[in-house]
C-alpha atoms as a PDB file:
ATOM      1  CA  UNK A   1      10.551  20.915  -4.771  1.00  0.00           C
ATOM      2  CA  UNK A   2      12.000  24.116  -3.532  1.00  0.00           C
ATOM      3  CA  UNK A   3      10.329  26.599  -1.503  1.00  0.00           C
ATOM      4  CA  UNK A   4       9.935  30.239  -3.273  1.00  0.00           C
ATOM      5  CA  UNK A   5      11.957  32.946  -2.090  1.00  0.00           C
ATOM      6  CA  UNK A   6      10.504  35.843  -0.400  1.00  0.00           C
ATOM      7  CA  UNK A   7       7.565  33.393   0.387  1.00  0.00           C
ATOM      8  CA  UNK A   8       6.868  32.078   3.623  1.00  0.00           C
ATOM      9  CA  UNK A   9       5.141  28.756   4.476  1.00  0.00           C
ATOM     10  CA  UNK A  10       3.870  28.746   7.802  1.00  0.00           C
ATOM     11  CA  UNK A  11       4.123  25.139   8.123  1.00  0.00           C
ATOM     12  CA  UNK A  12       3.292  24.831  11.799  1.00  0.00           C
ATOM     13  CA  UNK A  13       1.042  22.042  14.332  1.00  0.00           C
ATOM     14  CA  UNK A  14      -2.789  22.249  13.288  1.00  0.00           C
ATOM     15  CA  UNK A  15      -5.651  19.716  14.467  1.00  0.00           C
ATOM     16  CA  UNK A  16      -7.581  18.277  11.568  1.00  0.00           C
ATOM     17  CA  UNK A  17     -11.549  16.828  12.705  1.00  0.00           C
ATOM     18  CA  UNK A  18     -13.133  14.850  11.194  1.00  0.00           C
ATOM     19  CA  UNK A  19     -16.921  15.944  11.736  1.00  0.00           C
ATOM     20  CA  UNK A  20     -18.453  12.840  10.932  1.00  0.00           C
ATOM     21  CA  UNK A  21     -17.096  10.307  12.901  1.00  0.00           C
ATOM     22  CA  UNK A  22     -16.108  13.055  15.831  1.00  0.00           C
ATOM     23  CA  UNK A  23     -12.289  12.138  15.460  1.00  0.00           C
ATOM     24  CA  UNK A  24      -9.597  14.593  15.753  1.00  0.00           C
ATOM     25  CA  UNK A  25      -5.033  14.345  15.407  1.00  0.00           C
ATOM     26  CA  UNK A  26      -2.543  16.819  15.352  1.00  0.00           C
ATOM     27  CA  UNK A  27       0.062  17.120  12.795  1.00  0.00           C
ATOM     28  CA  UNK A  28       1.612  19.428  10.979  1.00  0.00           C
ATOM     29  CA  UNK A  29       0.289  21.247   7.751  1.00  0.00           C
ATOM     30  CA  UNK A  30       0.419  24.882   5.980  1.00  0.00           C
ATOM     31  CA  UNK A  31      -3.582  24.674   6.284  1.00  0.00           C
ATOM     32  CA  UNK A  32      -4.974  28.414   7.314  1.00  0.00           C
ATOM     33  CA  UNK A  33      -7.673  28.429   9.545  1.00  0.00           C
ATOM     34  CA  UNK A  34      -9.228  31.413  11.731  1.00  0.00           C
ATOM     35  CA  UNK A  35     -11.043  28.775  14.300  1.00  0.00           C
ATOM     36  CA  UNK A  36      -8.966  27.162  17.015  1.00  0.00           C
ATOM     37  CA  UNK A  37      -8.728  24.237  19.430  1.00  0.00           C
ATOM     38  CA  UNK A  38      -7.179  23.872  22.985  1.00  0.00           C
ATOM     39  CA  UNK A  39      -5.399  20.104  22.233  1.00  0.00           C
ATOM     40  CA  UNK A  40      -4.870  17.524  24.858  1.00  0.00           C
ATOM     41  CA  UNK A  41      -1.291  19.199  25.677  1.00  0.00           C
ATOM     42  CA  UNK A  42      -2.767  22.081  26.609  1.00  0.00           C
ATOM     43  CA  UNK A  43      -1.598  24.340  23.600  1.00  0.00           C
ATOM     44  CA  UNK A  44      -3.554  25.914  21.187  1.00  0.00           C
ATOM     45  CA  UNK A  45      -3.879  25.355  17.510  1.00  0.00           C
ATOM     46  CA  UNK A  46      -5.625  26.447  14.411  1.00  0.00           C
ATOM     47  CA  UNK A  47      -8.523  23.636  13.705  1.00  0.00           C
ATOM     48  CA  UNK A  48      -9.095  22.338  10.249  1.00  0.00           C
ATOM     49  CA  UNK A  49     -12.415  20.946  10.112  1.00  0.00           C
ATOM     50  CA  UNK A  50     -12.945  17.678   7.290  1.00  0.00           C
ATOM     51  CA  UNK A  51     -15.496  15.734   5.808  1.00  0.00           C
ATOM     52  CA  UNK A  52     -14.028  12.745   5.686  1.00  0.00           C
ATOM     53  CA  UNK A  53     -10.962  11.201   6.994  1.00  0.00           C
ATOM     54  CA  UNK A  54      -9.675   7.632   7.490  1.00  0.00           C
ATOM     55  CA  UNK A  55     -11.539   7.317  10.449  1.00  0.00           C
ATOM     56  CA  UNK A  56     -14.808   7.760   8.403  1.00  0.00           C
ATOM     57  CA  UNK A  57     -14.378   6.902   4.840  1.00  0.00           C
ATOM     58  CA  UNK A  58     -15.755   3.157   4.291  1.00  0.00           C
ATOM     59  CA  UNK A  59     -12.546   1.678   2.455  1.00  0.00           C
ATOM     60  CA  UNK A  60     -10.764   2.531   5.765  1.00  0.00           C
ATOM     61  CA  UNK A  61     -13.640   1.292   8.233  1.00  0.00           C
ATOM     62  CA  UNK A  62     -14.493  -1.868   6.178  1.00  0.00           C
ATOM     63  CA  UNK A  63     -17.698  -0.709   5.586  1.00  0.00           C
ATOM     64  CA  UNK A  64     -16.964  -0.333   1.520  1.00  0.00           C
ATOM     65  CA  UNK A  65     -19.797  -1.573  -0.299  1.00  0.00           C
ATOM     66  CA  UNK A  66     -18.835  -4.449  -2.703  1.00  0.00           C
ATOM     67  CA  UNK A  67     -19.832  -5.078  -6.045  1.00  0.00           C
ATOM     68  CA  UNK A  68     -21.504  -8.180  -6.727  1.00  0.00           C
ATOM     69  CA  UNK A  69     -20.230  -8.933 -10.418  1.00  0.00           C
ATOM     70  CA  UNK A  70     -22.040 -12.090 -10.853  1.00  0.00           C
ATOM     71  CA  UNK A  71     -25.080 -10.458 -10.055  1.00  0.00           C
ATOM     72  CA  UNK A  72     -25.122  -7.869 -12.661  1.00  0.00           C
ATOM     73  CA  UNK A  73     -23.618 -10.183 -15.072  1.00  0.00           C
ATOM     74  CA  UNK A  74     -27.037 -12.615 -14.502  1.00  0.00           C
ATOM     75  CA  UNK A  75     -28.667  -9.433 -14.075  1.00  0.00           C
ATOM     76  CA  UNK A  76     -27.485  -8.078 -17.644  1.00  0.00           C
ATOM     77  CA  UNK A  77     -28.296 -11.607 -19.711  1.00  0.00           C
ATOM     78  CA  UNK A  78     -31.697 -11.749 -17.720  1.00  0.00           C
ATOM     79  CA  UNK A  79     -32.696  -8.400 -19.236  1.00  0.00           C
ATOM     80  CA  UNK A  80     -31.349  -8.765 -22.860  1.00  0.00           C
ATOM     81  CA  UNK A  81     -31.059 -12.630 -23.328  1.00  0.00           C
ATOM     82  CA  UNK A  82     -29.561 -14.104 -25.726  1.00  0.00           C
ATOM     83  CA  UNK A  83     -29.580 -11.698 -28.224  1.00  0.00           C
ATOM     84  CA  UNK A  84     -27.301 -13.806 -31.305  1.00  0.00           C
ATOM     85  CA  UNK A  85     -27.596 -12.783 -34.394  1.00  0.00           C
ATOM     86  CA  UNK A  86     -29.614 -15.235 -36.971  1.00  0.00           C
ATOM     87  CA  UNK A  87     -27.275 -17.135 -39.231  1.00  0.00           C
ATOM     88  CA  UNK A  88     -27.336 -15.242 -42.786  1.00  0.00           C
ATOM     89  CA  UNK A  89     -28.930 -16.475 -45.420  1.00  0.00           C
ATOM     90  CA  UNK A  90     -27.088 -18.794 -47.955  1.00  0.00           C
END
């Protein structure tokens, strides 16, 4: 992938939070943003706030909820049986 002449990505240091688990990094990213943050380093960068992130999201944390297959599968032939067809008449 080329970059477009005449265009200019400001790809520059930006801190991404995560608001719901309170987690913050520093990278780098062409993300605008009119809010900033003084970092650990002392510097200051444009802030990128985020729903989720890895430090958040439950496949990361372990916290995924599993699906129980077995159960619905009981679940499924306790609601509709068994539901064969009658042999056809001769």
């Amino acid at each position: 992938m080329t970059q477009d002449k005449g265009k200019d990505n400001n790809y520059r240091p930006v801190v991404f939070r995560d608001r719901s688990a309170g987690y913050a990094f520093l990278t780098r990213s062409t993300a605008e943003s009119s809010e900033t943050i003084e970092w650990d380093d002392g510097e200051t960068y444009p802030l990128v706030d985020v729903e989720i992130s890895s430090e958040s999201h439950p496949f990361y944390t372990g916290r995924a909820r599993m699906v129980d297959s077995e159960g619905q599968v009981a679940k499924f032939e306790r609601r509709y049986g068994d539901q064969t067809p009658p042999p056809a008449p001769e």
